[in-house]
N, C-alpha and C. Protein backbone atom coordinates (compact mmCIF):
# COMPACT_ATOMS: atom_id res chain seq x y z
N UNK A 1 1.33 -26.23 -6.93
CA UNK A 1 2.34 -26.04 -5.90
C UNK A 1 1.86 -26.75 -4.63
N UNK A 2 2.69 -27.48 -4.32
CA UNK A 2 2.50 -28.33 -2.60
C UNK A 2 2.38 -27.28 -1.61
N UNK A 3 1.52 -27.43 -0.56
CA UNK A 3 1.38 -26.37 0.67
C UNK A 3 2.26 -26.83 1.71
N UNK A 4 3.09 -25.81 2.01
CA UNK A 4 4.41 -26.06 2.61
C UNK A 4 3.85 -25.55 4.17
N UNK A 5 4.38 -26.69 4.96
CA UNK A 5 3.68 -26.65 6.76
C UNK A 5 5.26 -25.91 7.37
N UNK A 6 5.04 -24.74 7.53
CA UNK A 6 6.26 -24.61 8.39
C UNK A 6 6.24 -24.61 9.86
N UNK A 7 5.10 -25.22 10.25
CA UNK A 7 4.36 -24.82 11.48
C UNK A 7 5.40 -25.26 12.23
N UNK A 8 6.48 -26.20 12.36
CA UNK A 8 7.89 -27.08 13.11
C UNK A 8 8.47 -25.87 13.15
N UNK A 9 9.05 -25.12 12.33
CA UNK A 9 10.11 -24.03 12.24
C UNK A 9 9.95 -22.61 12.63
N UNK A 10 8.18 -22.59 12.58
CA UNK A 10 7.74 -21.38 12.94
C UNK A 10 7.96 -21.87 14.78
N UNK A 11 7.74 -23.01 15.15
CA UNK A 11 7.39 -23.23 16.82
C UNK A 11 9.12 -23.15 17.44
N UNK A 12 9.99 -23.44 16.65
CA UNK A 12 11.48 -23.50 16.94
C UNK A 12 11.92 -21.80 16.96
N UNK A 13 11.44 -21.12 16.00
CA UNK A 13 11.98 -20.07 15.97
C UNK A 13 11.34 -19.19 17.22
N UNK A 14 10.32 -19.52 17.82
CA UNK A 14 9.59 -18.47 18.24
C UNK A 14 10.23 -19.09 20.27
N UNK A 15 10.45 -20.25 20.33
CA UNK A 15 11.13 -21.06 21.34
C UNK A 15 12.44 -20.73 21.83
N UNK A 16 13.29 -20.55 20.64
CA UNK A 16 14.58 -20.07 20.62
C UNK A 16 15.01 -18.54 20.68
N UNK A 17 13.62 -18.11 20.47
CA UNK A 17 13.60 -16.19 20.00
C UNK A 17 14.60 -15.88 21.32
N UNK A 18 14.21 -16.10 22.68
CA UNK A 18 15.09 -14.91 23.89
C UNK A 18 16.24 -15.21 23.85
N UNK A 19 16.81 -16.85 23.33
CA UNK A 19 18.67 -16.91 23.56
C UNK A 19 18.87 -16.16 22.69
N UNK A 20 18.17 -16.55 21.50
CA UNK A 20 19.10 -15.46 20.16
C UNK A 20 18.77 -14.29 20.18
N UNK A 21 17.96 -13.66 20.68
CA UNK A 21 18.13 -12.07 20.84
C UNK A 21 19.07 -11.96 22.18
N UNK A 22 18.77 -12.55 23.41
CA UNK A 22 20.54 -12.25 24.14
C UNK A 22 21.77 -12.94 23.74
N UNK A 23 22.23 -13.77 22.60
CA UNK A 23 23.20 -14.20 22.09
C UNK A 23 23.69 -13.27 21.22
N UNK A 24 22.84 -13.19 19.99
CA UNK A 24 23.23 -12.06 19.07
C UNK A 24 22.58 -11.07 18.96
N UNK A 25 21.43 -10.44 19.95
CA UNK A 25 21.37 -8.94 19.39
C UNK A 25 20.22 -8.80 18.42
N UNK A 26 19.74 -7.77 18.09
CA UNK A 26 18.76 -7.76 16.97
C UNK A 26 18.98 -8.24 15.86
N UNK A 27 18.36 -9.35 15.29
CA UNK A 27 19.34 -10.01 13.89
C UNK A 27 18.03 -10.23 13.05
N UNK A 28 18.45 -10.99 11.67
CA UNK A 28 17.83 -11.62 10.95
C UNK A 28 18.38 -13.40 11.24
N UNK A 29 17.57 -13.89 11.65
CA UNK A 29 18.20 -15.40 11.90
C UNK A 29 17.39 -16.17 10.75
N UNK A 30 17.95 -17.49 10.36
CA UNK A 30 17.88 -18.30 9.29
C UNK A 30 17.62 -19.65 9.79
N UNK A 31 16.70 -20.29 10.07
CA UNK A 31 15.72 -21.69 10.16
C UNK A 31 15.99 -22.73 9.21
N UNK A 32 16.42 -24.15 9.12
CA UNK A 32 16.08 -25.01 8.71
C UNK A 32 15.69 -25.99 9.61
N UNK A 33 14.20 -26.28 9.09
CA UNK A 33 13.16 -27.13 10.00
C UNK A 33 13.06 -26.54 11.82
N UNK A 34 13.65 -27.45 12.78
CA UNK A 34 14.10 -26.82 14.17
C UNK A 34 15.40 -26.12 14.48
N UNK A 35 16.07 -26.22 13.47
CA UNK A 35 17.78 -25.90 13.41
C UNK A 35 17.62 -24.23 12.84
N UNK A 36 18.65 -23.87 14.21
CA UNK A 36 19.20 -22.66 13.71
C UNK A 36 20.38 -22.57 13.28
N UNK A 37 20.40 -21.89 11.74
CA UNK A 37 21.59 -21.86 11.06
C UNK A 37 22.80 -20.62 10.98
N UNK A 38 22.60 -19.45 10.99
CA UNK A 38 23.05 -18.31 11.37
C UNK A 38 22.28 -16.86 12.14
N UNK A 39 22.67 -15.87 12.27
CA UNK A 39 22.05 -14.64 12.39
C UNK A 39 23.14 -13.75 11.76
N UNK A 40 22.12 -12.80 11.33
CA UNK A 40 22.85 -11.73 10.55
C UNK A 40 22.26 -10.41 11.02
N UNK A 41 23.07 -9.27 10.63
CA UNK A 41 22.24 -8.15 10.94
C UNK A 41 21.65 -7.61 9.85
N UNK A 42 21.80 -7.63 8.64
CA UNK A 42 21.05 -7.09 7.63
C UNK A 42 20.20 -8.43 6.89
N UNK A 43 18.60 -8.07 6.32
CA UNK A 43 18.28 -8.87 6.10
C UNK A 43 18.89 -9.79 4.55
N UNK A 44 19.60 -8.76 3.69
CA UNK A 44 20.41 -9.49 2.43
C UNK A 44 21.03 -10.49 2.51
N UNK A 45 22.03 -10.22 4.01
CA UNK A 45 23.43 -11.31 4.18
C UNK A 45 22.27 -12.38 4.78
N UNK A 46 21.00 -12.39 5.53
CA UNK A 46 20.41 -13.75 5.50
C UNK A 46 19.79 -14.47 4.89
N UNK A 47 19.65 -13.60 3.51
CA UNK A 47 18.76 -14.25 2.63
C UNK A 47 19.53 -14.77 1.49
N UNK A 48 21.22 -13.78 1.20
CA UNK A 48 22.08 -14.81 0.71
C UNK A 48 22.73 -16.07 0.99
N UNK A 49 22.57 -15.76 2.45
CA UNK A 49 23.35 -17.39 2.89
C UNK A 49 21.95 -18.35 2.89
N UNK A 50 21.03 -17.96 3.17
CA UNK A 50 19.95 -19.09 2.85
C UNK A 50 20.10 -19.61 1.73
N UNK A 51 20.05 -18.75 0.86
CA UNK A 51 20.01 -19.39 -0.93
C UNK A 51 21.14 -20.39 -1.35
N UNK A 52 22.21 -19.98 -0.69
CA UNK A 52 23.28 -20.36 -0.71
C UNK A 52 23.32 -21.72 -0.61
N UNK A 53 23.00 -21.90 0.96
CA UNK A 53 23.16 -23.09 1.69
C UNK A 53 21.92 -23.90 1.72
N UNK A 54 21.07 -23.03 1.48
CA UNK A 54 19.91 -24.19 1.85
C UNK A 54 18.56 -23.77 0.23
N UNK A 55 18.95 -23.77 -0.51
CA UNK A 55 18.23 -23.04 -1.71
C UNK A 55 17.16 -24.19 -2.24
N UNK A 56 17.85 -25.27 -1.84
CA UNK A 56 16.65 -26.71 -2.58
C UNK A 56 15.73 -27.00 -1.37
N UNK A 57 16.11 -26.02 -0.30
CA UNK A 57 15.43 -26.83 1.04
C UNK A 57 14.33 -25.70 1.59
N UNK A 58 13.25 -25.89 2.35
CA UNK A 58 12.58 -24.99 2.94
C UNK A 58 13.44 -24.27 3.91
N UNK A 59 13.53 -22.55 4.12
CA UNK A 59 14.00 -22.10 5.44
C UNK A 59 12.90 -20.77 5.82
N UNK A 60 13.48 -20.60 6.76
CA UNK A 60 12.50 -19.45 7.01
C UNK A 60 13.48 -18.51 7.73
N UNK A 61 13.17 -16.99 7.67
CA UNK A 61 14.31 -15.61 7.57
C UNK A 61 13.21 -15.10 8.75
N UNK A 62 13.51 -15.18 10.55
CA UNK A 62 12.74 -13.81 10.70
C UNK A 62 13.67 -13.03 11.42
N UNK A 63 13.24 -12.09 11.77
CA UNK A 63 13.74 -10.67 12.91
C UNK A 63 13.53 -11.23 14.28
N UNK A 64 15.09 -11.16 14.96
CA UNK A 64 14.61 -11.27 16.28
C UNK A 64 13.64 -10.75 17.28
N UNK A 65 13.50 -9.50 16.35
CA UNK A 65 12.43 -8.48 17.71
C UNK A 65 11.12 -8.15 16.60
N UNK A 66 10.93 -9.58 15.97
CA UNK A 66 9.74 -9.19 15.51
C UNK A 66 8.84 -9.75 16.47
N UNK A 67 7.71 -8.76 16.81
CA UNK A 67 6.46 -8.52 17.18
C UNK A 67 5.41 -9.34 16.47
N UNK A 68 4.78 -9.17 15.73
CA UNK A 68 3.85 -9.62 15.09
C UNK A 68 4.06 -11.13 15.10
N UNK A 69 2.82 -11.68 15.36
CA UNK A 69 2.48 -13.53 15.35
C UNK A 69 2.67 -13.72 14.44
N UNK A 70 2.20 -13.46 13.34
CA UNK A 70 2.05 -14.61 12.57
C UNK A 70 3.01 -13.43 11.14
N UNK A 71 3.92 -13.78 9.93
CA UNK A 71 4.60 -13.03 9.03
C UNK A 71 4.00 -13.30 7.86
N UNK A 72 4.14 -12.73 6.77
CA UNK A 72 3.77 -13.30 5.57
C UNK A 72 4.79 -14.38 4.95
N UNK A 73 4.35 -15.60 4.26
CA UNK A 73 5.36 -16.19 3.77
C UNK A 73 5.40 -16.22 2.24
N UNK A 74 6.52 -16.00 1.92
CA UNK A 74 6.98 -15.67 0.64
C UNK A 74 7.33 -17.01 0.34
N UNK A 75 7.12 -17.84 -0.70
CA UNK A 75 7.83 -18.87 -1.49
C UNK A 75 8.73 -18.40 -2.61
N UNK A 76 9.57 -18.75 -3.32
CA UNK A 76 10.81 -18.67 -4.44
C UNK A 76 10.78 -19.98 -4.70
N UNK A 77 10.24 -19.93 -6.00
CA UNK A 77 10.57 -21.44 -6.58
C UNK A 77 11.60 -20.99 -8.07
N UNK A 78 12.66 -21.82 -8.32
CA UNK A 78 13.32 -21.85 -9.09
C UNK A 78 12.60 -22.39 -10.15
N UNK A 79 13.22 -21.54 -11.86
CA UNK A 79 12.59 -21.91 -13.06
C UNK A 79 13.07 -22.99 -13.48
């Protein structure tokens, strides 16, 4: 398996964190590369529209009012 750098998407998300928590509120927001793609409030509806829309592509799912630096990252590779 290739080691996937999200270090671009982790620095976008964490840049963008105060509009999107005063835009939308406590959410689950959805990352591709520097691009923000939606926010949701439950984490399902962001992890379905990720799959959805971006399923061949790297994204990354966090919580607006997450605390913690650094998250665990989960990979999903299709069989």
């Amino acid at each position: 398996m290739a080691e996937l750098d999200m270090s671009e998407t982790i620095a976008a998300f964490h840049a963008q964190r105060p509009r999107l928590l005063q835009e939308h509120g406590p959410s689950w927001v959805v990352f591709v590369g520097a691009d923000f793609k939606g926010g949701f409030k439950e984490f399902d509806e962001a992890a379905t529209f990720a799959v959805a829309n971006f399923g061949d592509s790297q994204f990354l799912i966090r919580h607006t009012e997450e605390h913690l630096p650094h998250a665990p990252l989960v990979v999903v590779e299709a069989a």
